[in-house]
Protein backbone atom coordinates (compact mmCIF):
# COMPACT_ATOMS: atom_id res chain seq x y z
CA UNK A 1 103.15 91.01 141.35
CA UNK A 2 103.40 87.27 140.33
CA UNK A 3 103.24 87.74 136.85
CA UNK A 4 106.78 90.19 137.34
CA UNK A 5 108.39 88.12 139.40
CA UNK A 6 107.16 85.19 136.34
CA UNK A 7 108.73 87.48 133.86
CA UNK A 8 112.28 88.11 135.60
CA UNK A 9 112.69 84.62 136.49
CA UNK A 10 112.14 84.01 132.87
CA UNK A 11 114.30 84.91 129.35
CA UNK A 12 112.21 85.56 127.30
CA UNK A 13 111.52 89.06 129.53
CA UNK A 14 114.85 90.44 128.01
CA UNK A 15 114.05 89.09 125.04
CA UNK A 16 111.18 91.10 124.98
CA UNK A 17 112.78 93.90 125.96
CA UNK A 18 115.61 94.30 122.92
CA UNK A 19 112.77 93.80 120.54
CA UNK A 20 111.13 96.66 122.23
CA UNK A 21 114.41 98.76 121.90
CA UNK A 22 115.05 97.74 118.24
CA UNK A 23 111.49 98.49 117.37
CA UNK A 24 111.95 101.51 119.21
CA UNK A 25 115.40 102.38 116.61
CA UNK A 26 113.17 101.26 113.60
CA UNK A 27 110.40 103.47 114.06
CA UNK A 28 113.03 106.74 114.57
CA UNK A 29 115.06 105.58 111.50
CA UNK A 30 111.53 105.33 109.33
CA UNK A 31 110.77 108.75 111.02
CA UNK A 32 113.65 110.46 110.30
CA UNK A 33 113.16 108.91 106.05
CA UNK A 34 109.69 110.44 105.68
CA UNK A 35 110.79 113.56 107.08
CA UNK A 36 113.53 114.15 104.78
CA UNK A 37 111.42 112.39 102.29
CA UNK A 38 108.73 115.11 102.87
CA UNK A 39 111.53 118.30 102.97
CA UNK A 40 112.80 117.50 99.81
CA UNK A 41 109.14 116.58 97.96
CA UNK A 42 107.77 119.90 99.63
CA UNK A 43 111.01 121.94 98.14
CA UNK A 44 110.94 120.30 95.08
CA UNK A 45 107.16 121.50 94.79
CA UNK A 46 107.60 124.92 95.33
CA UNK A 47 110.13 125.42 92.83
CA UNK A 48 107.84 123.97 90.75
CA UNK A 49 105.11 126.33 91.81
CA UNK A 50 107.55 129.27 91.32
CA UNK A 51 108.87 128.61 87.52
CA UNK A 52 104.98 128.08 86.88
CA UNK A 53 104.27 131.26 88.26
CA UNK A 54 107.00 133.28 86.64
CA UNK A 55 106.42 132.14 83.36
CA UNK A 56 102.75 132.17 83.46
């Protein structure tokens, strides 16, 4: 309970806090990258797969 009322009384609590939250927006942003990264690799390797298998 004293370390709380510690962190309230001091800034660096919110400070702490936005970091958090922009960490927090990083990590969805780098999400959201590799998951369109990965849609467009995975498409790109089954048309790939599927002009190799109609002209094999």
């Amino acid at each position: 309970m004293q370390f709380l009322k510690s962190l309230l009384a001091e800034e660096d609590g919110p400070t702490a806090v936005e970091y958090a939250v922009m960490l927090a927006a990083i990590v969805m942003v780098c999400i959201a990258a590799i998951a369109a990264v990965g849609t467009k690799t995975n498409a790109l390797f089954e048309n790939a797969t599927t002009e190799l298998q109609n002209h094999g």
